[in-house]
Protein backbone atom coordinates (compact mmCIF):
# COMPACT_ATOMS: atom_id res chain seq x y z
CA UNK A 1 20.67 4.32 11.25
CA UNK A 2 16.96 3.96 9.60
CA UNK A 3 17.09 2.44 6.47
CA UNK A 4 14.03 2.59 4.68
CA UNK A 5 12.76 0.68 1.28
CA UNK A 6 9.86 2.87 -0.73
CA UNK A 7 7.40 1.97 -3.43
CA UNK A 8 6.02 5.19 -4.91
CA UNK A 9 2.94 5.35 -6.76
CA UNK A 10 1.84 2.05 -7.53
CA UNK A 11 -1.42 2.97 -9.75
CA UNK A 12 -3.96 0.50 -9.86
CA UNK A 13 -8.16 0.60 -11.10
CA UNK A 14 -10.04 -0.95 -9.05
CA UNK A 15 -13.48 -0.85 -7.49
CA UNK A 16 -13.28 1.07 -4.09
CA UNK A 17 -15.96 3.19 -2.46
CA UNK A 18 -19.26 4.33 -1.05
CA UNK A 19 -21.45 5.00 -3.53
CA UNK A 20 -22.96 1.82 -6.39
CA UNK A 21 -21.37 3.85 -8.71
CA UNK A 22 -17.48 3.99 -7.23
CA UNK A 23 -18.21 0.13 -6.82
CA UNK A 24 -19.26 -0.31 -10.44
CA UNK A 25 -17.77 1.86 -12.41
CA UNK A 26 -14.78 2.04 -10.42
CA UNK A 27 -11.56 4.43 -10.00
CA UNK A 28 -8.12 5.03 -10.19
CA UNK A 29 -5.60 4.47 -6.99
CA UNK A 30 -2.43 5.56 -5.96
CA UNK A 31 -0.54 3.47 -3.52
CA UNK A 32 2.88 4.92 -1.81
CA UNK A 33 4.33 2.45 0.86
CA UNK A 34 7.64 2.77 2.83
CA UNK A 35 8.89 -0.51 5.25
CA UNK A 36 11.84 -0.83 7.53
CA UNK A 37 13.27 -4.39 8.05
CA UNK A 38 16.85 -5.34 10.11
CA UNK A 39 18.99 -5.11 6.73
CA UNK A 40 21.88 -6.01 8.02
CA UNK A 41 22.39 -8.93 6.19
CA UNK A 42 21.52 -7.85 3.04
CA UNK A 43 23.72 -4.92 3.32
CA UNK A 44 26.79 -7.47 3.43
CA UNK A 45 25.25 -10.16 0.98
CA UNK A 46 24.08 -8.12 -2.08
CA UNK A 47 21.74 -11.65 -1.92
CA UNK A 48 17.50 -11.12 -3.31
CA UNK A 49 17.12 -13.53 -0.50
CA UNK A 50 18.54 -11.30 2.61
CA UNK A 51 15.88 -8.32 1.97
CA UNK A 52 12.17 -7.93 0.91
CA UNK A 53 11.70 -8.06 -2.56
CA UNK A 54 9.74 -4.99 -3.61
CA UNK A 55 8.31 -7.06 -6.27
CA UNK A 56 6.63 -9.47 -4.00
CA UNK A 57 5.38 -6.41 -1.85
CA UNK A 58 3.75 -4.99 -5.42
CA UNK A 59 2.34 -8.69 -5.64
CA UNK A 60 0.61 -8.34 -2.17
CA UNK A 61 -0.64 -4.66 -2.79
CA UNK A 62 -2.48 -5.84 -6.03
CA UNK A 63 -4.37 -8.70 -4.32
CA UNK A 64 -5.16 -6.60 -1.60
CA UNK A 65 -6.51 -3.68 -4.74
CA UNK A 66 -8.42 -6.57 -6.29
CA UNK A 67 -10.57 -6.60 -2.86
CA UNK A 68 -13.36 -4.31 -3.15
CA UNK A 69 -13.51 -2.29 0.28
CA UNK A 70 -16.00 0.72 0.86
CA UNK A 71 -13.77 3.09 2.96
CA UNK A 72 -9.96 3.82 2.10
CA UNK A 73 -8.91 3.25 5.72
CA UNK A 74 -10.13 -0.48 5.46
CA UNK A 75 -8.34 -1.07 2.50
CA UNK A 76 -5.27 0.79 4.40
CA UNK A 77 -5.57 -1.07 6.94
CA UNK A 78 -5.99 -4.60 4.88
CA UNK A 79 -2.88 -3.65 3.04
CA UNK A 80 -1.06 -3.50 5.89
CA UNK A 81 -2.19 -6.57 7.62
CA UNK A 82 -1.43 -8.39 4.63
CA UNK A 83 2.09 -7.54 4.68
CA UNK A 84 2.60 -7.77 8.09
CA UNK A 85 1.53 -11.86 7.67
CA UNK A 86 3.30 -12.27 4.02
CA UNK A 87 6.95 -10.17 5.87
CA UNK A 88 6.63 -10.89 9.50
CA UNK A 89 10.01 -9.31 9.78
CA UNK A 90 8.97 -6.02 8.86
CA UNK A 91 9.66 -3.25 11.79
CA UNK A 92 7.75 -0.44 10.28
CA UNK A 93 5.73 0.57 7.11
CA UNK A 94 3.65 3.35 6.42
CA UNK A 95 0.98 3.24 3.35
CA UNK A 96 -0.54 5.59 1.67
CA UNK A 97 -3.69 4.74 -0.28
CA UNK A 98 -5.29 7.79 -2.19
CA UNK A 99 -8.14 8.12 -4.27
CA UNK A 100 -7.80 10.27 -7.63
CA UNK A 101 -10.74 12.54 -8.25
CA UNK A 102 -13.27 11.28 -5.24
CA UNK A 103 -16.06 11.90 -6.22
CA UNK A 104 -17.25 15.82 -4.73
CA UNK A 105 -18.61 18.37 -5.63
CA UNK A 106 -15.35 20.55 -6.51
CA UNK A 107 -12.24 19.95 -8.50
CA UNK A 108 -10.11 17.89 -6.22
CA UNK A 109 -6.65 15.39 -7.37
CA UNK A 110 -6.95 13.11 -4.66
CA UNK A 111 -8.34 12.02 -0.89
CA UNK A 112 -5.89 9.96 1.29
CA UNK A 113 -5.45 7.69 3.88
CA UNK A 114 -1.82 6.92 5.59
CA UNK A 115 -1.23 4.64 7.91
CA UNK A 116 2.05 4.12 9.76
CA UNK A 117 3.26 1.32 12.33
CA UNK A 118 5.93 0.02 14.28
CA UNK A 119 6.67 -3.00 15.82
């Protein structure tokens, strides 16, 4: 069995991108995560302390938001990192870190990057 816990659009404004302007004026940001941990325990327990507290995984995600980073794959890849070191029990997550209207030339909703692991 694969038990998974998701966060789903976490939106945050922060100051992520290429251009001065991204970096100044800054955007909105859409966050989606998914992680996998042996829940065994807190299957039996019903006990905050047996799982990962979504909450303190939102706490990590906004630090890591508060970071300026030019390119969505470092921030990606800094998200993930970060909760790696804060959860080292994790056994897979997968983020999703999109943009909302990058800025192109065209009507576009959003550019992504997803990264997934497994340990």
């Amino acid at each position: 069995m694969k038990t998974f816990i998701e966060l789903k659009s976490m939106k945050f404004y922060a100051y992520h991108g290429v251009s001065k302007q991204e970096m100044t004026v800054g955007n909105y940001f859409i966050v989606d995560i998914s992680y996998s941990f042996p829940m065994d325990k807190a299957f039996l327990s019903d006990d905050i302390r047996d799982t990962i507290n979504y909450a303190d995984v939102y706490a990590v995600v906004k630090t890591e938001m508060g970071r300026p980073s030019h390119l969505l794959e470092h921030l990606a890849e800094r998200i993930s990192k970060a909760l790696k070191s804060a959860f080292p029990q994790l056994s897979f997550q997968k983020i999703k870190v999109s943009k909302l209207n990058p800025p192109v030339e065209g009507d576009m909703f959003c550019a992504s990057v997803t990264i997934e692991k497994s340990w």
